[in-house]
PDB file of N, CA and C in Angstrom:
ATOM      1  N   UNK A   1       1.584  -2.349  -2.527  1.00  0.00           N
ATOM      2  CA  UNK A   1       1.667  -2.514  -1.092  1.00  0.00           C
ATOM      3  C   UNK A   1       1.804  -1.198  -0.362  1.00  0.00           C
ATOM      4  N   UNK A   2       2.441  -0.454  -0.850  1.00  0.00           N
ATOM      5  CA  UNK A   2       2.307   1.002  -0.251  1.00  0.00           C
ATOM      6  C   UNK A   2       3.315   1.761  -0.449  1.00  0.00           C
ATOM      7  N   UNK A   3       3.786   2.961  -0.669  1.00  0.00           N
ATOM      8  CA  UNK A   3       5.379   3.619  -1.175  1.00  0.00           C
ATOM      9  C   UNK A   3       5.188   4.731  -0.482  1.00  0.00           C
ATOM     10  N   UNK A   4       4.165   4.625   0.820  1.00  0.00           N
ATOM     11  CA  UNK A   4       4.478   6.169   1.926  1.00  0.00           C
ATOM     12  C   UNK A   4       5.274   6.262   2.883  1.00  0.00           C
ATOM     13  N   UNK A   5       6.449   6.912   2.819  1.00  0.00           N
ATOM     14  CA  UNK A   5       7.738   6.606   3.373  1.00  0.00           C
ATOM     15  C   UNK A   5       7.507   7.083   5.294  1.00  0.00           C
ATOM     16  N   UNK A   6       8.434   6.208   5.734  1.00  0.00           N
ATOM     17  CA  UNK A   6       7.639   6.512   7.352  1.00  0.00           C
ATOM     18  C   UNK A   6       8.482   7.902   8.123  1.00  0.00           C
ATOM     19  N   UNK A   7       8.132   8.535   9.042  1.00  0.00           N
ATOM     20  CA  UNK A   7       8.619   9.760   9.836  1.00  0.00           C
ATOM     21  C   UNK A   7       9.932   9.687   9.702  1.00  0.00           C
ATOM     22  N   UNK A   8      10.594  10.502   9.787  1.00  0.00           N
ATOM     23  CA  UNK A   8      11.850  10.717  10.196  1.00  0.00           C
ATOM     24  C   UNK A   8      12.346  10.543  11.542  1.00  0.00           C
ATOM     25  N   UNK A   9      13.330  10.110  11.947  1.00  0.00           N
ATOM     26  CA  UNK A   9      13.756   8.827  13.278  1.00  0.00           C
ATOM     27  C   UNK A   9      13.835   9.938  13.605  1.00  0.00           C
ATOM     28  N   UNK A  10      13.712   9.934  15.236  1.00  0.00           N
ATOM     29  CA  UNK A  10      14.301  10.727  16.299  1.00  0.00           C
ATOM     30  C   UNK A  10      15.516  10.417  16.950  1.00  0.00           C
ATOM     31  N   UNK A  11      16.864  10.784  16.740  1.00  0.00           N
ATOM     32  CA  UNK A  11      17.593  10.513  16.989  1.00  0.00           C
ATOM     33  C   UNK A  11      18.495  11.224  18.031  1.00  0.00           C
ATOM     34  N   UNK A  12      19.459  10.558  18.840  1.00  0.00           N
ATOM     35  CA  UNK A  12      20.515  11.071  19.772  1.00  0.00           C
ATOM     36  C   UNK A  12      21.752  10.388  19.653  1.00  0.00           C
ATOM     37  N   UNK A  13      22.986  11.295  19.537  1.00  0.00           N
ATOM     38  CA  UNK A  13      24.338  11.045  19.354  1.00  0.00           C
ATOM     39  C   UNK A  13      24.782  11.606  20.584  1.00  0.00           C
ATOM     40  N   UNK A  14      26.429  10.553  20.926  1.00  0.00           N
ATOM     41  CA  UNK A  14      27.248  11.164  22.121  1.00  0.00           C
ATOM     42  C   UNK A  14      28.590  10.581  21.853  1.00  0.00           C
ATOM     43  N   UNK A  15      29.454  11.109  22.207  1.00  0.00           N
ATOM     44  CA  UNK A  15      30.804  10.893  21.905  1.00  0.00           C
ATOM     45  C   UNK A  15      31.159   9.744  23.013  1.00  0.00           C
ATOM     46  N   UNK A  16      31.160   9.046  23.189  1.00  0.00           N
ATOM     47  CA  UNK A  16      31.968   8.099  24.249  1.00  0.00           C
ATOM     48  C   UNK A  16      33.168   7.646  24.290  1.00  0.00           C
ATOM     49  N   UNK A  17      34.101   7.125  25.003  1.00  0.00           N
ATOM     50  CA  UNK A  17      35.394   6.998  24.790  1.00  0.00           C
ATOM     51  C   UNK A  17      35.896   6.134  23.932  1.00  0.00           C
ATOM     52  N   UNK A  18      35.553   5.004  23.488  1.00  0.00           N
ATOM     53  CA  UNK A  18      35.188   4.093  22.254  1.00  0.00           C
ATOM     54  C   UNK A  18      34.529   4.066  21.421  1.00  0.00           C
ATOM     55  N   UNK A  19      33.591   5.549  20.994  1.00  0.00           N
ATOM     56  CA  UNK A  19      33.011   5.779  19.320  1.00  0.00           C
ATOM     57  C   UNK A  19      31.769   6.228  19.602  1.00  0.00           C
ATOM     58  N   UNK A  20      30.879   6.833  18.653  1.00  0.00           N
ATOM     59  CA  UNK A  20      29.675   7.164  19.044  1.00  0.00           C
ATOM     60  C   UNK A  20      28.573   6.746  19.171  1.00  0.00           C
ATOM     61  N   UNK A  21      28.081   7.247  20.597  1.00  0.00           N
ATOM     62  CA  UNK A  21      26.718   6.230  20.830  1.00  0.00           C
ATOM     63  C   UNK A  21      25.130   6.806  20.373  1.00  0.00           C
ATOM     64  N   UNK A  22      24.386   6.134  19.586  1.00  0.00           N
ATOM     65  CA  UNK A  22      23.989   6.327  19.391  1.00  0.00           C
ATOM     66  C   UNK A  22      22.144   6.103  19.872  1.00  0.00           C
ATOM     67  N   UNK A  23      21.171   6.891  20.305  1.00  0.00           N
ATOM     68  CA  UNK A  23      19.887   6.190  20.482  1.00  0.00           C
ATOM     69  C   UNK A  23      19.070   6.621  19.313  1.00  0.00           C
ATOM     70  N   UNK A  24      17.911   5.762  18.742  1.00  0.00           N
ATOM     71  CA  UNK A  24      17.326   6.052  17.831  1.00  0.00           C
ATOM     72  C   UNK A  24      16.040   5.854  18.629  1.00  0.00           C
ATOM     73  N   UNK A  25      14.926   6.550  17.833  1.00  0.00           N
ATOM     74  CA  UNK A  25      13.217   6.167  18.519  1.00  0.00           C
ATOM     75  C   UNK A  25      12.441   6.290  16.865  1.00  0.00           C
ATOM     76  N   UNK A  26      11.298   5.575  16.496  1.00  0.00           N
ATOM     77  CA  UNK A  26      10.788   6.153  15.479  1.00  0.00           C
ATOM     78  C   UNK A  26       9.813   7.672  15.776  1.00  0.00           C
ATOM     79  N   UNK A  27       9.427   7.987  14.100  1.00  0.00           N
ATOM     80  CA  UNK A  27       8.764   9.401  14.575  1.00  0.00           C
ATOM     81  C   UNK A  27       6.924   8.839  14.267  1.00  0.00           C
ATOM     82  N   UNK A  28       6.338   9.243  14.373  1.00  0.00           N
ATOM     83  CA  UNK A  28       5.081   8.993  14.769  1.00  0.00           C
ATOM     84  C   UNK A  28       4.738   8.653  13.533  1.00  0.00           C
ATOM     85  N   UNK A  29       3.880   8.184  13.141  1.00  0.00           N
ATOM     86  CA  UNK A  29       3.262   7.678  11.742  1.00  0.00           C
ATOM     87  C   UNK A  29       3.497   5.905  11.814  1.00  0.00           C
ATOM     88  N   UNK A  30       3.562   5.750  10.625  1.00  0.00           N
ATOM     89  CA  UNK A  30       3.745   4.439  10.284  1.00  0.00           C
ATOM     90  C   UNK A  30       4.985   3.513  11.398  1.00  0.00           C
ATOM     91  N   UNK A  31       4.989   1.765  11.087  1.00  0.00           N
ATOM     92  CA  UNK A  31       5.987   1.646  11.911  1.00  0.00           C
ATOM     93  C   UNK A  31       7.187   1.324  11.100  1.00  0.00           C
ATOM     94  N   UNK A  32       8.412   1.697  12.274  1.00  0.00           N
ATOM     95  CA  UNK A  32       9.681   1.097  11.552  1.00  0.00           C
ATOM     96  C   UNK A  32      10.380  -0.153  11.702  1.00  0.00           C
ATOM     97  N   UNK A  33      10.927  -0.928  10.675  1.00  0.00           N
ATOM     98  CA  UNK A  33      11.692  -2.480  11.233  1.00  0.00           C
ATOM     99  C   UNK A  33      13.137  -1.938  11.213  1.00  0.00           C
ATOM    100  N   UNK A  34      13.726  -1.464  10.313  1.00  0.00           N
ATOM    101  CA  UNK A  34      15.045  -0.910  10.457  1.00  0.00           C
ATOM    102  C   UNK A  34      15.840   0.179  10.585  1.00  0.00           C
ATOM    103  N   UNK A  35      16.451   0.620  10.944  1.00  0.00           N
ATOM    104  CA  UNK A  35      17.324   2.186  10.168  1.00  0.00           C
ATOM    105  C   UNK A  35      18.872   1.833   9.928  1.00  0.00           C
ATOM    106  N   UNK A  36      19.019   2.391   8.606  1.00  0.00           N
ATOM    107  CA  UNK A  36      19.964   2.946   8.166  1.00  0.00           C
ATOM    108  C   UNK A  36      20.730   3.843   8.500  1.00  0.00           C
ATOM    109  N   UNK A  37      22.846   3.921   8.494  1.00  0.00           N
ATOM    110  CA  UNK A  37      22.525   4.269   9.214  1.00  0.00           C
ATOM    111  C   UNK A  37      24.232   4.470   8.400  1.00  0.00           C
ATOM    112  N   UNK A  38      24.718   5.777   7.954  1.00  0.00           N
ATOM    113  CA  UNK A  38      26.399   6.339   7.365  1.00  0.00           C
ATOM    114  C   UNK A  38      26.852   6.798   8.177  1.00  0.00           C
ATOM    115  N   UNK A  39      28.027   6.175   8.193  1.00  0.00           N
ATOM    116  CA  UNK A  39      28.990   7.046   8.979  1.00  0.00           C
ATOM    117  C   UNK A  39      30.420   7.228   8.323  1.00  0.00           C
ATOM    118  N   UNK A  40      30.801   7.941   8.525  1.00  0.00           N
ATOM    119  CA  UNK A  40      31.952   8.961   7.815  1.00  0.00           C
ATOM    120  C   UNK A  40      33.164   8.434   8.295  1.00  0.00           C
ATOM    121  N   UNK A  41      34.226   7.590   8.000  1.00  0.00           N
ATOM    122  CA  UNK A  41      35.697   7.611   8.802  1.00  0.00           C
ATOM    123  C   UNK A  41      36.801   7.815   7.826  1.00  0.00           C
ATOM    124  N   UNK A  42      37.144   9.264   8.268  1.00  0.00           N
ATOM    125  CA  UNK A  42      38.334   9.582   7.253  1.00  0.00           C
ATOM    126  C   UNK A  42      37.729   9.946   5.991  1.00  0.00           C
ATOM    127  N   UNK A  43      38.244   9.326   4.979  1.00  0.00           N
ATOM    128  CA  UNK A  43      37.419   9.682   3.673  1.00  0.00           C
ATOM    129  C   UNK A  43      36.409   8.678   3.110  1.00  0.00           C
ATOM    130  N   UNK A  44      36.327   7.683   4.020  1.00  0.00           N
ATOM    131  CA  UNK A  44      35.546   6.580   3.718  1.00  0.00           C
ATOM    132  C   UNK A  44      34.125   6.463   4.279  1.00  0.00           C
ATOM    133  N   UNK A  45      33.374   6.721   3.832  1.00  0.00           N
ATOM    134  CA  UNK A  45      31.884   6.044   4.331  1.00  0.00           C
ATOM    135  C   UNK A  45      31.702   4.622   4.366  1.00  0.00           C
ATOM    136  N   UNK A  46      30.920   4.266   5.635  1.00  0.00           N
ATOM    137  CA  UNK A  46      30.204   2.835   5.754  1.00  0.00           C
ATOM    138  C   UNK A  46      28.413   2.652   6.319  1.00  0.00           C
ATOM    139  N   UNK A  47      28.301   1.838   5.833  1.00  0.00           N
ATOM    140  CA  UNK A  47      26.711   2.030   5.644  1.00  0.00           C
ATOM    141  C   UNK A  47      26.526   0.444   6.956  1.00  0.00           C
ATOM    142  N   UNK A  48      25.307   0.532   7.733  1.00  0.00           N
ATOM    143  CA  UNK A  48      24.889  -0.440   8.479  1.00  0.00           C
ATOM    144  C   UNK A  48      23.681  -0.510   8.511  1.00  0.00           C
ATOM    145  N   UNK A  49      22.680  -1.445   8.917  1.00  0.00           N
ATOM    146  CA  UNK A  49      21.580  -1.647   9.522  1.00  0.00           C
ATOM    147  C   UNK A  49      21.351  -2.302  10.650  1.00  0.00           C
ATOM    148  N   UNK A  50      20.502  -1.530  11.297  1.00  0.00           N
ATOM    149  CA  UNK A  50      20.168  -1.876  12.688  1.00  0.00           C
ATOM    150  C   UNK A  50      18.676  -1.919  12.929  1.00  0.00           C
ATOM    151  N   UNK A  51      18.284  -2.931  13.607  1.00  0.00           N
ATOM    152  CA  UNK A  51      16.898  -3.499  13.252  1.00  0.00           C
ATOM    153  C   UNK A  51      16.031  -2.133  14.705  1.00  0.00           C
ATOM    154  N   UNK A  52      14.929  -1.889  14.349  1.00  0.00           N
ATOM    155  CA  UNK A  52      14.371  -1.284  15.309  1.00  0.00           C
ATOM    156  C   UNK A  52      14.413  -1.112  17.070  1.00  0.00           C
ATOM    157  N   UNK A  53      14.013  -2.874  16.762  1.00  0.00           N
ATOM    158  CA  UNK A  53      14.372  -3.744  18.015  1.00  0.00           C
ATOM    159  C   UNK A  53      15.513  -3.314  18.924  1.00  0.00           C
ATOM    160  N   UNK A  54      16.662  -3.278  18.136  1.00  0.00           N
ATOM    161  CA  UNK A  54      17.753  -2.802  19.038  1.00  0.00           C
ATOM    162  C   UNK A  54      18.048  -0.789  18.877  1.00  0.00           C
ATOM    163  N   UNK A  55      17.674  -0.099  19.380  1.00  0.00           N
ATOM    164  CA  UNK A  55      17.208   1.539  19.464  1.00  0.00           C
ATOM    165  C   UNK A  55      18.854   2.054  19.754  1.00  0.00           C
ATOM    166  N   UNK A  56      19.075   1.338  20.901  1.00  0.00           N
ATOM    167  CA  UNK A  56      20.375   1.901  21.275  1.00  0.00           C
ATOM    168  C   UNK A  56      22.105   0.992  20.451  1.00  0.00           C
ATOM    169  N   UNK A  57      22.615   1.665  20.423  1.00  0.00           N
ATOM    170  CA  UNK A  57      23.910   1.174  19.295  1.00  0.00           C
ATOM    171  C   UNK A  57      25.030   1.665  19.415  1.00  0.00           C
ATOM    172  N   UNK A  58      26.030   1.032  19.526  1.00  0.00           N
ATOM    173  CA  UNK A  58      27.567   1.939  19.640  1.00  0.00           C
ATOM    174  C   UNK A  58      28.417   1.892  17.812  1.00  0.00           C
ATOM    175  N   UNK A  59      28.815   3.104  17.417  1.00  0.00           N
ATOM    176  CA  UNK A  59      29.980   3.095  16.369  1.00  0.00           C
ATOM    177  C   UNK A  59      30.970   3.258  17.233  1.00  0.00           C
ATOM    178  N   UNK A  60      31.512   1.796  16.826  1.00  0.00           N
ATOM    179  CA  UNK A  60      32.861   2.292  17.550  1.00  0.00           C
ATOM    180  C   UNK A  60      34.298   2.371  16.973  1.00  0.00           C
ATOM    181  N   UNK A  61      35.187   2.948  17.561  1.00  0.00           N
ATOM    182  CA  UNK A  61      36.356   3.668  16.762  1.00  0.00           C
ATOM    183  C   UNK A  61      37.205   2.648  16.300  1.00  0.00           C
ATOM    184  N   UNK A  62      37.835   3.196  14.871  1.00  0.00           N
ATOM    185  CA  UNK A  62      38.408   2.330  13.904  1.00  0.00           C
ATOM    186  C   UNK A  62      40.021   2.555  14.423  1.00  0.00           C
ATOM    187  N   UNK A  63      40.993   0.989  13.964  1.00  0.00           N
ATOM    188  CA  UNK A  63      42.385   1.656  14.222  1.00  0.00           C
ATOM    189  C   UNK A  63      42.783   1.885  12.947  1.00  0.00           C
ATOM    190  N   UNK A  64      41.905   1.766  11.650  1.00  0.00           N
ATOM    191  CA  UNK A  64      42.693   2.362  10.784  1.00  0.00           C
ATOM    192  C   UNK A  64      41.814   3.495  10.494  1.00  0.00           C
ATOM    193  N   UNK A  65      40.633   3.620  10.753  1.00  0.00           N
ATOM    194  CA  UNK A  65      40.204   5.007  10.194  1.00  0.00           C
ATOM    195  C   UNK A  65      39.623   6.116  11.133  1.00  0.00           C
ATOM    196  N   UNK A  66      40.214   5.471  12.292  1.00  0.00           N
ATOM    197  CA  UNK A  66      40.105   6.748  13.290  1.00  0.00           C
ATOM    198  C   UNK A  66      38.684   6.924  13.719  1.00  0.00           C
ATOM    199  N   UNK A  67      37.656   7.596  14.202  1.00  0.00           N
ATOM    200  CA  UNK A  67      36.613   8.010  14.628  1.00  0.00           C
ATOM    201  C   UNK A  67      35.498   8.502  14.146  1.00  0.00           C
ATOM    202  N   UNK A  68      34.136   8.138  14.132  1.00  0.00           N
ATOM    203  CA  UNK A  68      33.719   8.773  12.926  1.00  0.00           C
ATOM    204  C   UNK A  68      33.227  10.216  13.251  1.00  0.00           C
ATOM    205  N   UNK A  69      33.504  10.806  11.557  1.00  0.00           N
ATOM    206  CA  UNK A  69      33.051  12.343  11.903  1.00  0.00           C
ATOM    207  C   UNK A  69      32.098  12.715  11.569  1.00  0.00           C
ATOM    208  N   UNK A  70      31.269  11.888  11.046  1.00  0.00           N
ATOM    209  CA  UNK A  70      29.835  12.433  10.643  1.00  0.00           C
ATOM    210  C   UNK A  70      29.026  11.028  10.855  1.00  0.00           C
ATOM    211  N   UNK A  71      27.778  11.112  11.233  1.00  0.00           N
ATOM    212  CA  UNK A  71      26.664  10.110  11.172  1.00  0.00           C
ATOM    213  C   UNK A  71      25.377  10.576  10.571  1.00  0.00           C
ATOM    214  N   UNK A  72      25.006   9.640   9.773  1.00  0.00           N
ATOM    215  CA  UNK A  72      23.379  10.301   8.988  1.00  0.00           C
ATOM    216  C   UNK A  72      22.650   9.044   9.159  1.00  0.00           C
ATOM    217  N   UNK A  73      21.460   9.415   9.554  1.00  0.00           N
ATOM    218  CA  UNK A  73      20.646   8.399   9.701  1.00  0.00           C
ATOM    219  C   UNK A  73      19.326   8.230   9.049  1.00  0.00           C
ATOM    220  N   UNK A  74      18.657   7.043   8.604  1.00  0.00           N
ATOM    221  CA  UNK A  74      16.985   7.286   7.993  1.00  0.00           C
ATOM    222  C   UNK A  74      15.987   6.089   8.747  1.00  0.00           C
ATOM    223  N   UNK A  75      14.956   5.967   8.441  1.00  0.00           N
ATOM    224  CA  UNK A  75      14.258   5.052   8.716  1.00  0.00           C
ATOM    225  C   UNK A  75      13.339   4.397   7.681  1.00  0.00           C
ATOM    226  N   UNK A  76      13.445   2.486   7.921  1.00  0.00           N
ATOM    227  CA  UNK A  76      13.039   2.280   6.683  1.00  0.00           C
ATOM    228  C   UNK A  76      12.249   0.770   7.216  1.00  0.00           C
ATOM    229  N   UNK A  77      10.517   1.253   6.548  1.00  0.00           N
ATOM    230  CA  UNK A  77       9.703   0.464   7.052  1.00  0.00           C
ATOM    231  C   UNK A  77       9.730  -0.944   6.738  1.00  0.00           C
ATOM    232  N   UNK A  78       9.243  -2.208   6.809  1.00  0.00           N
ATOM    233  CA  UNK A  78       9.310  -3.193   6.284  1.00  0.00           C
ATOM    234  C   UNK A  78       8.925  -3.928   4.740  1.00  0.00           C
ATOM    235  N   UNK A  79       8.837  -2.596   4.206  1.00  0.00           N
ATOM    236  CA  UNK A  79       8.832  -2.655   3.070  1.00  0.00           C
ATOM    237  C   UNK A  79       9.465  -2.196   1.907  1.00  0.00           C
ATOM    238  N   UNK A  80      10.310  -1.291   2.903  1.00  0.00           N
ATOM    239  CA  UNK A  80      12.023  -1.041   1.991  1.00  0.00           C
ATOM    240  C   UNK A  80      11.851   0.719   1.819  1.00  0.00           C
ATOM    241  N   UNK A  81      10.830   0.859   2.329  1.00  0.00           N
ATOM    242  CA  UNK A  81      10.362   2.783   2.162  1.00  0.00           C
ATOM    243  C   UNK A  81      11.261   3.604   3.028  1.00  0.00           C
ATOM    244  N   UNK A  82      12.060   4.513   2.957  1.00  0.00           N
ATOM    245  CA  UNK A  82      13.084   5.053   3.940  1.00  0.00           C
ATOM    246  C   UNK A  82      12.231   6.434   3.812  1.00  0.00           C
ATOM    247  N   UNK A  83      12.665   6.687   4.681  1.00  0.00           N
ATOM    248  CA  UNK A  83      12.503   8.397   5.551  1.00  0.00           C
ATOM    249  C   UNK A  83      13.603   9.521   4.936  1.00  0.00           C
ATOM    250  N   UNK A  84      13.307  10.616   4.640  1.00  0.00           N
ATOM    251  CA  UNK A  84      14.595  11.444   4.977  1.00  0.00           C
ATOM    252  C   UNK A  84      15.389  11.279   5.860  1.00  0.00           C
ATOM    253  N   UNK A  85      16.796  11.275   4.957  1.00  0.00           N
ATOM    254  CA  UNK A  85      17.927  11.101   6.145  1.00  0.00           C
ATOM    255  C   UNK A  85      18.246  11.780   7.022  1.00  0.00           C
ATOM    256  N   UNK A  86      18.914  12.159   8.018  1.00  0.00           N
ATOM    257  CA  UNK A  86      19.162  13.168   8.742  1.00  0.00           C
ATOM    258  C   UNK A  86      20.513  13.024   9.502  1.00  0.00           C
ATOM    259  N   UNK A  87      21.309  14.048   9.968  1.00  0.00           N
ATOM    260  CA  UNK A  87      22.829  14.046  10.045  1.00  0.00           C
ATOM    261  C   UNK A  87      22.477  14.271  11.735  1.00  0.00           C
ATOM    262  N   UNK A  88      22.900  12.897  12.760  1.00  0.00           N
ATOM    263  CA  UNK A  88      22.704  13.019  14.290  1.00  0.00           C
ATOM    264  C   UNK A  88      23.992  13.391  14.553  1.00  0.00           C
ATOM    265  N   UNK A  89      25.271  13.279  13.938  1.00  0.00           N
ATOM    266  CA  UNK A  89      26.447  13.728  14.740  1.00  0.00           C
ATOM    267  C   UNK A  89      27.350  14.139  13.621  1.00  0.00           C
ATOM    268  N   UNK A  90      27.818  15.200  14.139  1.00  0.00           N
ATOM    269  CA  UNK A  90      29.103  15.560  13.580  1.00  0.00           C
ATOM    270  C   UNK A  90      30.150  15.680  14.652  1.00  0.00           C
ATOM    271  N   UNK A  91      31.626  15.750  14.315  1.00  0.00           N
ATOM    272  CA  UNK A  91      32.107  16.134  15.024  1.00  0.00           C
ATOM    273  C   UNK A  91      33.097  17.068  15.191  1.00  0.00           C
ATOM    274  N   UNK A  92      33.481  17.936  16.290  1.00  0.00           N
ATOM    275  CA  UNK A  92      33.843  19.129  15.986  1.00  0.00           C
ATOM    276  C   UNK A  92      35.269  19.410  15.914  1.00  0.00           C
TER     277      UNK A  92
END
């Protein structure tokens, strides 16, 4: 069926007062149904998916693990092919 992995997402991070917001867009090539999507709280990573459809997304802040400090994101076509990941937020 095909194993050519699609662009790397174009992504935007922002700190908001309840966790980070995030917009995603795909990158040109093939299309995307989902992205993947780590985020860092404390020493714990958590992994989500968020369907294309919805671009814009809030992480929002944990009361036990505080805020996240890192976000990495990929894109992954409807056939399970992901993109290089890429790190939209850190924080400082």
């Amino acid at each position: 069926l095909g194993s050519e992995a699609p662009a790397v997402p174009q992504a935007a991070a922002r700190r908001e007062s309840n966790g980070v917001a995030l917009k995603l867009s795909a990158g040109a090539g093939k299309p995307v149904a989902h992205y993947a999507i780590w985020s860092r709280y404390g020493a714990e990573w958590r992994f989500a998916v968020a369907p294309a459809s919805r671009p814009v997304l809030l992480l929002a802040d944990d009361a036990a693990g505080g805020v996240a400090q890192v976000v990495v994101v990929s894109a992954v076509d409807r056939l399970g092919n992901e993109s290089e990941r890429i790190n939209v937020y850190t924080r400082s």
